[in-house]
C-alpha atoms as a PDB file:
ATOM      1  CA  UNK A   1       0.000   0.000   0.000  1.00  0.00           C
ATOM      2  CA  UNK A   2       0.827   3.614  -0.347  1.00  0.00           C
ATOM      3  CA  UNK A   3       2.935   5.811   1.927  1.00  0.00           C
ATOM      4  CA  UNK A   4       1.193   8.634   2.092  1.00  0.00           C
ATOM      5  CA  UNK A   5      -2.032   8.522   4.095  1.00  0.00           C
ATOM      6  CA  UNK A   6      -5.332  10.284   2.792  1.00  0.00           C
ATOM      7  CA  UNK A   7      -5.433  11.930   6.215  1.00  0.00           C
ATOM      8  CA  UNK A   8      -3.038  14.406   5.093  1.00  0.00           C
ATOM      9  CA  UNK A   9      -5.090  15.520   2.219  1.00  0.00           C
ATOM     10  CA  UNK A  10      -8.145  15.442   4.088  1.00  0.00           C
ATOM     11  CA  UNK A  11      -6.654  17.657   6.749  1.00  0.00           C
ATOM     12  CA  UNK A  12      -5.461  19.819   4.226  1.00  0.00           C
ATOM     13  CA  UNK A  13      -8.487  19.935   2.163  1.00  0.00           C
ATOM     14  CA  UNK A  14     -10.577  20.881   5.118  1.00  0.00           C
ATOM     15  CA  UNK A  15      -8.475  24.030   7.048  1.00  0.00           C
ATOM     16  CA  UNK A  16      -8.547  25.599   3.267  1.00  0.00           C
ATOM     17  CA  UNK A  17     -12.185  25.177   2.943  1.00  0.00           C
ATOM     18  CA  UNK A  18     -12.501  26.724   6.684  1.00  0.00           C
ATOM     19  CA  UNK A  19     -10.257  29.478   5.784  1.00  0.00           C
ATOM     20  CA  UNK A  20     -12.646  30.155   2.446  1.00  0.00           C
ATOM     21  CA  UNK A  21     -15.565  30.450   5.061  1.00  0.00           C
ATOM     22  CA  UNK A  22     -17.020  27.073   4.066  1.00  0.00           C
ATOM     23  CA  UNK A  23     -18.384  28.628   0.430  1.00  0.00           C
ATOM     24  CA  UNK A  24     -17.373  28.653  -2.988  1.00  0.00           C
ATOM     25  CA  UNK A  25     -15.212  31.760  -4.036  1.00  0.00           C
ATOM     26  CA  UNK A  26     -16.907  31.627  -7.497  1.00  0.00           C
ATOM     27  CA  UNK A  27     -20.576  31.569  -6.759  1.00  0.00           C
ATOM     28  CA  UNK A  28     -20.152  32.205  -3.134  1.00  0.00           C
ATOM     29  CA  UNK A  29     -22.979  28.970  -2.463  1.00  0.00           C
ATOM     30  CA  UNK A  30     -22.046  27.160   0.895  1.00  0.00           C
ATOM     31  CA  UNK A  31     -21.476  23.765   1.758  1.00  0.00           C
ATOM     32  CA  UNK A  32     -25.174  23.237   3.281  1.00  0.00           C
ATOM     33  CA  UNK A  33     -26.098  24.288  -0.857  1.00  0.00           C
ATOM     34  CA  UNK A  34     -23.009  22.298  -2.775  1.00  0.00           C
ATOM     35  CA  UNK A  35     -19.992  19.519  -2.277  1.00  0.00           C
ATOM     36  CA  UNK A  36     -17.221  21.740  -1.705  1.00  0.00           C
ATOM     37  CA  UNK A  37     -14.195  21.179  -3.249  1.00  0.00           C
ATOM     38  CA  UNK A  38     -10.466  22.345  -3.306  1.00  0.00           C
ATOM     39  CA  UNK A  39      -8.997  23.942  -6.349  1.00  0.00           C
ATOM     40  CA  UNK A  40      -5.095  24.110  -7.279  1.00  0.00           C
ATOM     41  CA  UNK A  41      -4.656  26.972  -9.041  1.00  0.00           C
ATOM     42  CA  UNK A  42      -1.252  25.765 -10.686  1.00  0.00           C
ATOM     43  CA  UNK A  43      -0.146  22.532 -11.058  1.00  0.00           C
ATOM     44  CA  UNK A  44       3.825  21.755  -9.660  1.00  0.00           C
ATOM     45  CA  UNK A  45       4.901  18.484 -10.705  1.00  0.00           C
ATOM     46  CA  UNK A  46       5.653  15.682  -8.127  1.00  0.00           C
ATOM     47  CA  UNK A  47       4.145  17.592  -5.225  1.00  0.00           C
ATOM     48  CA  UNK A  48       1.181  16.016  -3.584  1.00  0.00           C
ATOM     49  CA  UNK A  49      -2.070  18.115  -3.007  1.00  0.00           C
ATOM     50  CA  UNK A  50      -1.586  18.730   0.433  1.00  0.00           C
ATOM     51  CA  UNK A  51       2.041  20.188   0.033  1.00  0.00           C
ATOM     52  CA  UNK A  52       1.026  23.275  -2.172  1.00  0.00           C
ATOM     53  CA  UNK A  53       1.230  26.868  -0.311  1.00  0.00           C
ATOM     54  CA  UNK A  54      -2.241  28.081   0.890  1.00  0.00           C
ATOM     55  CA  UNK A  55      -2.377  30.910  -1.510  1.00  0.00           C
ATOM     56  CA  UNK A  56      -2.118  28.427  -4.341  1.00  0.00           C
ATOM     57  CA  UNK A  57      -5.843  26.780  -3.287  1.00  0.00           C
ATOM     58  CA  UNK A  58      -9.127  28.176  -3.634  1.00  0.00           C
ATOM     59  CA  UNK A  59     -12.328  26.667  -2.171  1.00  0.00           C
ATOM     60  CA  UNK A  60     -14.695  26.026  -5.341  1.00  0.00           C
ATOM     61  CA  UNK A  61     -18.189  24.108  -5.451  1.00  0.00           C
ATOM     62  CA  UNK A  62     -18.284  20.802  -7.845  1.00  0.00           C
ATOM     63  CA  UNK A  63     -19.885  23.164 -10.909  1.00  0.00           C
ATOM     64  CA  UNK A  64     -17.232  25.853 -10.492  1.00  0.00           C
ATOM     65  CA  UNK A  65     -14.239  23.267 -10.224  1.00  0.00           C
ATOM     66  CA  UNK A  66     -15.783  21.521 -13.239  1.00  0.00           C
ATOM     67  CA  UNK A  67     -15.897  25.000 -15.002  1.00  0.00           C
ATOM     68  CA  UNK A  68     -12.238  26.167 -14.299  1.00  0.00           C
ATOM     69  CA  UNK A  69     -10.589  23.085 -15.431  1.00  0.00           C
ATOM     70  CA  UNK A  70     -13.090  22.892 -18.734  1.00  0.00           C
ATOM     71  CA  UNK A  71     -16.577  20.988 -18.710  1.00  0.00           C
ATOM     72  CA  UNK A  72     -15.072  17.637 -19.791  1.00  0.00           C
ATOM     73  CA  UNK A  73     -12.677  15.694 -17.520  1.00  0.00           C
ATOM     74  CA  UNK A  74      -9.360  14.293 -19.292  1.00  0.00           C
ATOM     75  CA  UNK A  75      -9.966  10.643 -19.646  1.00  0.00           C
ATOM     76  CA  UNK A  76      -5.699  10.364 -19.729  1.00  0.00           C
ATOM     77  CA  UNK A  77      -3.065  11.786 -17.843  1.00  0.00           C
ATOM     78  CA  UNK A  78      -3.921  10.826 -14.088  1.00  0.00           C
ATOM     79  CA  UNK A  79      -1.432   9.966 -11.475  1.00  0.00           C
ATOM     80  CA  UNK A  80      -2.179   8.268  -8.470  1.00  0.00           C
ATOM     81  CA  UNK A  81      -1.815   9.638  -5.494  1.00  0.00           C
ATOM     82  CA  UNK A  82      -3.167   7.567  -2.223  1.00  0.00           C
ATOM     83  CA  UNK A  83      -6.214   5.275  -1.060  1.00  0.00           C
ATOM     84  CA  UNK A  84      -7.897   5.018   1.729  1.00  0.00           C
ATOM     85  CA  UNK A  85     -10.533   2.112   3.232  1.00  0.00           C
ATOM     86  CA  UNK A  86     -13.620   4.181   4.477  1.00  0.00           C
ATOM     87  CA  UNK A  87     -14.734   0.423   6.566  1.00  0.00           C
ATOM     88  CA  UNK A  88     -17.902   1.209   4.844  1.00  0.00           C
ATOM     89  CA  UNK A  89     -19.854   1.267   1.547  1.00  0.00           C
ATOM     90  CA  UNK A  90     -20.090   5.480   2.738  1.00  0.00           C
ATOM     91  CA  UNK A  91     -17.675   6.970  -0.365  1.00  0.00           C
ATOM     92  CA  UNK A  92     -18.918   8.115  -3.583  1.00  0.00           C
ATOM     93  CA  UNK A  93     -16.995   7.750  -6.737  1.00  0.00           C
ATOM     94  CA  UNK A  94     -16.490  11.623  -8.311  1.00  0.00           C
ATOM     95  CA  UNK A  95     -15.994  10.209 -11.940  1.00  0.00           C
ATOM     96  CA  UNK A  96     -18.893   7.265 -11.904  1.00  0.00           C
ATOM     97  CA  UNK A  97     -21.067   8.485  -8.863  1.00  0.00           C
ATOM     98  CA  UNK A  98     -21.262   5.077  -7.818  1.00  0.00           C
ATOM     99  CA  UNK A  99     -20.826   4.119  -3.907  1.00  0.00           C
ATOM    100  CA  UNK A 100     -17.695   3.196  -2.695  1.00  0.00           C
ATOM    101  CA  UNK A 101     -15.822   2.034   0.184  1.00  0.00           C
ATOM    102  CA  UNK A 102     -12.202   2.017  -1.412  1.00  0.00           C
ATOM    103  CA  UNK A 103     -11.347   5.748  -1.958  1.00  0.00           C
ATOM    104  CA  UNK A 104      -8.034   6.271  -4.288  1.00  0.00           C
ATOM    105  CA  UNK A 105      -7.204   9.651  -4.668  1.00  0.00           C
ATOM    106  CA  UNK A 106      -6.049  10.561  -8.184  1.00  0.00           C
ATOM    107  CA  UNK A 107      -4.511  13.770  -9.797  1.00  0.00           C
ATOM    108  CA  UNK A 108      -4.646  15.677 -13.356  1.00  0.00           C
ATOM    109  CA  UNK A 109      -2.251  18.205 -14.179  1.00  0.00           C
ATOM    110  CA  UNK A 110      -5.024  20.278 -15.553  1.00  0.00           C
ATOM    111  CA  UNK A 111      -8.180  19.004 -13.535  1.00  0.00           C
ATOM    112  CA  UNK A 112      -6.637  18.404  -9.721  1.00  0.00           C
ATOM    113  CA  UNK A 113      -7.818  15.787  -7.791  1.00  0.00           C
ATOM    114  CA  UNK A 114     -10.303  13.430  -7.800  1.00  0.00           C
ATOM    115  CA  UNK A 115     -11.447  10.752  -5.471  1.00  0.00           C
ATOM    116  CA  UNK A 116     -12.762   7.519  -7.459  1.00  0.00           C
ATOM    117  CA  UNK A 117     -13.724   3.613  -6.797  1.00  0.00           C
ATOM    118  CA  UNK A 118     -11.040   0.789  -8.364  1.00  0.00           C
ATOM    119  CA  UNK A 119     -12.553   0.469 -11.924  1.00  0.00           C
ATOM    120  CA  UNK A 120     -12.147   4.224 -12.313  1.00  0.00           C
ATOM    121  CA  UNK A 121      -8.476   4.550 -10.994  1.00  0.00           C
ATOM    122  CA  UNK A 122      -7.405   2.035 -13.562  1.00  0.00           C
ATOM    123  CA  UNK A 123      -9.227   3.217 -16.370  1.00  0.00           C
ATOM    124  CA  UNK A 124      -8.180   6.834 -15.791  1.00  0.00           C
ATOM    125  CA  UNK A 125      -4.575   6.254 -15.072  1.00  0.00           C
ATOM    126  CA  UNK A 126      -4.156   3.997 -17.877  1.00  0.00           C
ATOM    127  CA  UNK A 127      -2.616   1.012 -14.793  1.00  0.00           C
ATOM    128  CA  UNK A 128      -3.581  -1.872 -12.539  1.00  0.00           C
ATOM    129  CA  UNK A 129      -2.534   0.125  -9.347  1.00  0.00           C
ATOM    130  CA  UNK A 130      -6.167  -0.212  -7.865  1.00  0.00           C
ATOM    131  CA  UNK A 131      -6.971  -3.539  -8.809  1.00  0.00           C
ATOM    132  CA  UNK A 132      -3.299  -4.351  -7.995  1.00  0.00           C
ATOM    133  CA  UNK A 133      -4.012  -3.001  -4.061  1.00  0.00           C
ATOM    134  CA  UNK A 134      -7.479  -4.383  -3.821  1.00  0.00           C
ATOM    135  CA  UNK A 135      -6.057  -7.738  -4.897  1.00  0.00           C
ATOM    136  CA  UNK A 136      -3.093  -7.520  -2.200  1.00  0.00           C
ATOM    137  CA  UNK A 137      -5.201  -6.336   0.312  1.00  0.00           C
ATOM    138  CA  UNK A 138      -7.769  -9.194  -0.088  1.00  0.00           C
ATOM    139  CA  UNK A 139      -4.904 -11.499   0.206  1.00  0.00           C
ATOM    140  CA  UNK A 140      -3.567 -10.154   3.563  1.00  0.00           C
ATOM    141  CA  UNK A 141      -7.261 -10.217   5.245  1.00  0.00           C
ATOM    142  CA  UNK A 142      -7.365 -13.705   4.280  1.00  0.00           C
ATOM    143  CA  UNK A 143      -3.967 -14.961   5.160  1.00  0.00           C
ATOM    144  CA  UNK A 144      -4.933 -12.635   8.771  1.00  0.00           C
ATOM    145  CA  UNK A 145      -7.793 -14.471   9.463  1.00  0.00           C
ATOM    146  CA  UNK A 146      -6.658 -17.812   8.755  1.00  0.00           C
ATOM    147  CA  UNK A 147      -3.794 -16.759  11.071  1.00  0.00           C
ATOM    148  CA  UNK A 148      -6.191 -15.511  13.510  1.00  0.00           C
ATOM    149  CA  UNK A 149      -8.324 -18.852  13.350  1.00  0.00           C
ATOM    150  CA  UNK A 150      -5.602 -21.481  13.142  1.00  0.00           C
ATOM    151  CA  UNK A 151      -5.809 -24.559  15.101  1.00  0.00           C
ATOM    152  CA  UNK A 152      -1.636 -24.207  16.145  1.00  0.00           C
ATOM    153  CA  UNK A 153      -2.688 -22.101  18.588  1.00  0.00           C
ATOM    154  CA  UNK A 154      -2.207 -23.805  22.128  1.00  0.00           C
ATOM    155  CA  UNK A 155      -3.769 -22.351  25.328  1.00  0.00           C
ATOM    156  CA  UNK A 156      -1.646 -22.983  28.615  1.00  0.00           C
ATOM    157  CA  UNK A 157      -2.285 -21.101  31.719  1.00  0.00           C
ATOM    158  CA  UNK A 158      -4.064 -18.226  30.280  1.00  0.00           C
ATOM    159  CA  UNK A 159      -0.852 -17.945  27.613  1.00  0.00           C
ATOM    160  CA  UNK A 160      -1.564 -18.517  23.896  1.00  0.00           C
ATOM    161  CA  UNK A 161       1.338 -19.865  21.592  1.00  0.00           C
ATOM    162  CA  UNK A 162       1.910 -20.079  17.912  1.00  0.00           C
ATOM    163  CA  UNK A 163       5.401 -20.736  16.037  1.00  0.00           C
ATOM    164  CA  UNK A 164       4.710 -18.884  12.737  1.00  0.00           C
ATOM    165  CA  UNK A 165       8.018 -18.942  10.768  1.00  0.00           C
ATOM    166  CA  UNK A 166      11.108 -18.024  12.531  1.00  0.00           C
ATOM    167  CA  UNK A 167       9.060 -16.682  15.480  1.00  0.00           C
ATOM    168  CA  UNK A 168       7.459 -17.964  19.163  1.00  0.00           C
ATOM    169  CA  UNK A 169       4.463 -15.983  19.861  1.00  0.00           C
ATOM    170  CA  UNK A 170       3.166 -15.903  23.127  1.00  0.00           C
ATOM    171  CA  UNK A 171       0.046 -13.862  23.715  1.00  0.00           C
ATOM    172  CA  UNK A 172      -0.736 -13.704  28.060  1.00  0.00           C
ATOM    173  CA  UNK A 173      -4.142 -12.659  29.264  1.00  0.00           C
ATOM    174  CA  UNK A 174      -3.988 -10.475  32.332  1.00  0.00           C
ATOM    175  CA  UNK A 175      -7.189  -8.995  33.768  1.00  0.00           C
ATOM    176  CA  UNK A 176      -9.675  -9.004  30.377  1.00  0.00           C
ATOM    177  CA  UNK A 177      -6.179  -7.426  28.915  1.00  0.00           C
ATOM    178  CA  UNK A 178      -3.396  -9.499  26.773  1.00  0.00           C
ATOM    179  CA  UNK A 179      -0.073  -8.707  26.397  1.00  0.00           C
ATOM    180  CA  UNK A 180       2.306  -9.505  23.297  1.00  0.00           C
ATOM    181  CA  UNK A 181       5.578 -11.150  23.281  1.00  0.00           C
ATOM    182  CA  UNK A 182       7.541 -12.540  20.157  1.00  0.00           C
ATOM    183  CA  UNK A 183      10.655 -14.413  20.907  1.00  0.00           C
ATOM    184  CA  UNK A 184      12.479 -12.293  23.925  1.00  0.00           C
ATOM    185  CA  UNK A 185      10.420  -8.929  22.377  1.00  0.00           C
ATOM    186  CA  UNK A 186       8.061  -7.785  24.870  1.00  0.00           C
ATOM    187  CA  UNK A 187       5.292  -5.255  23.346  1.00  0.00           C
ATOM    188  CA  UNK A 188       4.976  -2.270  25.400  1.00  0.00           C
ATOM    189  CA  UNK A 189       1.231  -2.147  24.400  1.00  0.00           C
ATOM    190  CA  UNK A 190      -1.645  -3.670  25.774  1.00  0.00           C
ATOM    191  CA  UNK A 191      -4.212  -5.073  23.508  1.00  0.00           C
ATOM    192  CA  UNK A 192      -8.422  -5.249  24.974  1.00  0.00           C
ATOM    193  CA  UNK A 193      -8.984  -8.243  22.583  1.00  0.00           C
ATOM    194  CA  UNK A 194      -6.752 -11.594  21.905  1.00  0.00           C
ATOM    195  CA  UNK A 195      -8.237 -10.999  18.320  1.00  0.00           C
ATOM    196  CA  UNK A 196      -6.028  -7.221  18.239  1.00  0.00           C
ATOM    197  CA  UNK A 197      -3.026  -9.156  19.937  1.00  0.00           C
ATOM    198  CA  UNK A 198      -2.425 -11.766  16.898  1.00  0.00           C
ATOM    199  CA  UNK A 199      -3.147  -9.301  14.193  1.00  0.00           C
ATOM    200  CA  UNK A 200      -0.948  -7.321  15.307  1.00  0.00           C
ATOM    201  CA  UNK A 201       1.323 -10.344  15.823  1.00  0.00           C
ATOM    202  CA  UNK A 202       0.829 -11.085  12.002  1.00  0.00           C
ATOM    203  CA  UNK A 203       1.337  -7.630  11.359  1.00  0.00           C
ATOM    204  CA  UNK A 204       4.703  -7.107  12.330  1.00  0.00           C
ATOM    205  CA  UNK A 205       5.976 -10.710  11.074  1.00  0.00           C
ATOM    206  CA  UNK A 206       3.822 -10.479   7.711  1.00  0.00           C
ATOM    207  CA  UNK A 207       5.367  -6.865   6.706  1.00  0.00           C
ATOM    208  CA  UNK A 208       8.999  -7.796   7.648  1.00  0.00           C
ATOM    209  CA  UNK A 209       8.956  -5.387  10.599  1.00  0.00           C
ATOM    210  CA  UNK A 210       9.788  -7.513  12.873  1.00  0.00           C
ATOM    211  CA  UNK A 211      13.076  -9.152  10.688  1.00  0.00           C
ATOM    212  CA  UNK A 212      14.183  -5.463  10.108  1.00  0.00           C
ATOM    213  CA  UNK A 213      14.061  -4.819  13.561  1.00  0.00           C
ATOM    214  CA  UNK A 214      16.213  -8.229  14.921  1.00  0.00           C
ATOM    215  CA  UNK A 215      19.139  -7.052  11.922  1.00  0.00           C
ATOM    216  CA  UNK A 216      19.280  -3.712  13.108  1.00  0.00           C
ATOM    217  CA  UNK A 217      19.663  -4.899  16.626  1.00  0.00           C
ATOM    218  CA  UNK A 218      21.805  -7.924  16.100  1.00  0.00           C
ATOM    219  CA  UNK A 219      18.965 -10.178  17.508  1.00  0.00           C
ATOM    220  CA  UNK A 220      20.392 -13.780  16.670  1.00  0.00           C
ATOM    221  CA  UNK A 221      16.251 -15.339  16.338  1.00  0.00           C
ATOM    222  CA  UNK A 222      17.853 -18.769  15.655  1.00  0.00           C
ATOM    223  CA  UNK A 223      20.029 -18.935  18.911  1.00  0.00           C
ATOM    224  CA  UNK A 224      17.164 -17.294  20.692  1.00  0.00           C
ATOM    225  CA  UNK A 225      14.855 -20.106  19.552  1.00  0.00           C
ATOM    226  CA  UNK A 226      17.607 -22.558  21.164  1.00  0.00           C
ATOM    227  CA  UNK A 227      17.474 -20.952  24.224  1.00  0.00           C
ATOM    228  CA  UNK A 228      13.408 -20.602  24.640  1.00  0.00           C
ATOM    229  CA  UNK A 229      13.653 -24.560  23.917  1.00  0.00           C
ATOM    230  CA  UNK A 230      15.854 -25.655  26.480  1.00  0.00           C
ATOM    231  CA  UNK A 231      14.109 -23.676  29.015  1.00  0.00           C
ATOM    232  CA  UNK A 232      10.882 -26.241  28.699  1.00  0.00           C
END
């Protein structure tokens, strides 16, 4: 998945559309009237649309941003930018108008952004990058929850264990809580839910995190494997 997080744009999009007094600066129609939108009124190459200077975005309504950048949208020429998962079908495609849960923010060099469903990202920037991410995330959630559900899991004294590639897992419950250990690396975090505890288990182990982190800090996991055996 992307880097940058939609939250940035979002953020972004929102303090100019306070600072515009929540209306268009065209017709001067408020949000309560029209979907307010933010306008870039040049277009620098390789910056994303939250890292433009304020005075270089204008608050427009749908119709106005439509009219500035010409009535027809460019059906080439769009970059992605980001995605975001809204957990719900809540989003609405700005090209297609269909509902949406996976928003992927997309940008034109002459139109600005745009926030459209899968089908739409590939077909406007020409790629697979939508399809591409749906089809990796659907993977992960399904590797998650088999992890999640697998019968290697052993219960002992209120202490789950799992050996999932290199790595001992041990997940404690304490009180309703559960706490995380991998190996001899404690997490300083306390989960509510043994569900949260082993995706965040799989989390660390699935992205390579948890590897990264062991090279960096010399962390032999083979001779720490040893050890944890001869100590049952």
């Amino acid at each position: 998945m992307s880097h940058y997080s939609n939250h940035q744009w979002k953020e972004f999009r929102d303090h100019i559309i306070e600072l515009d007094g929540y209306k268009c600066a065209k017709c001067g129609r408020s949000n309560g009237e029209v979907i307010l939108q933010v306008h870039h009124k040049t277009y620098i190459k390789g910056k994303k649309p939250w890292e433009y200077p304020l005075k270089d975005c204008m608050t427009l309504c749908k119709g106005c941003h439509a009219t500035v950048h010409g009535i027809f949208k460019p059906q080439f020429g769009w970059e992605y930018v980001c995605d975001e998962d809204l957990e719900e079908l809540v989003g609405t495609c700005e090209n297609c108008g269909n509902d949406i849960r996976y928003v992927f923010t997309i940008q034109h060099e002459k139109w600005g952004t745009m926030e459209v469903g899968t089908y739409c990202c590939d077909k406007l920037t020409d790629s697979d990058v939508a399809s591409n991410l749906m089809e990796s995330l659907t993977s992960y959630r399904g590797r998650l929850r088999r992890f999640i559900d697998s019968s290697r899991w052993k219960l002992d004294n209120d202490t789950h264990t799992i050996r999932q590639g290199q790595f001992n897992i041990e997940i404690r419950e304490d009180q309703q809580n559960f706490n995380l250990k991998i190996h001899t690396l404690e997490s300083k975090k306390i989960y509510h839910t043994l569900s949260d505890a082993k995706s965040k288990a799989f989390e660390v182990i699935d992205s390579g995190q948890l590897i990264q982190y062991c090279d960096k800090n010399k962390i032999n996991l083979e001779q720490s494997r040893k050890k944890n055996l001869r100590k049952v």
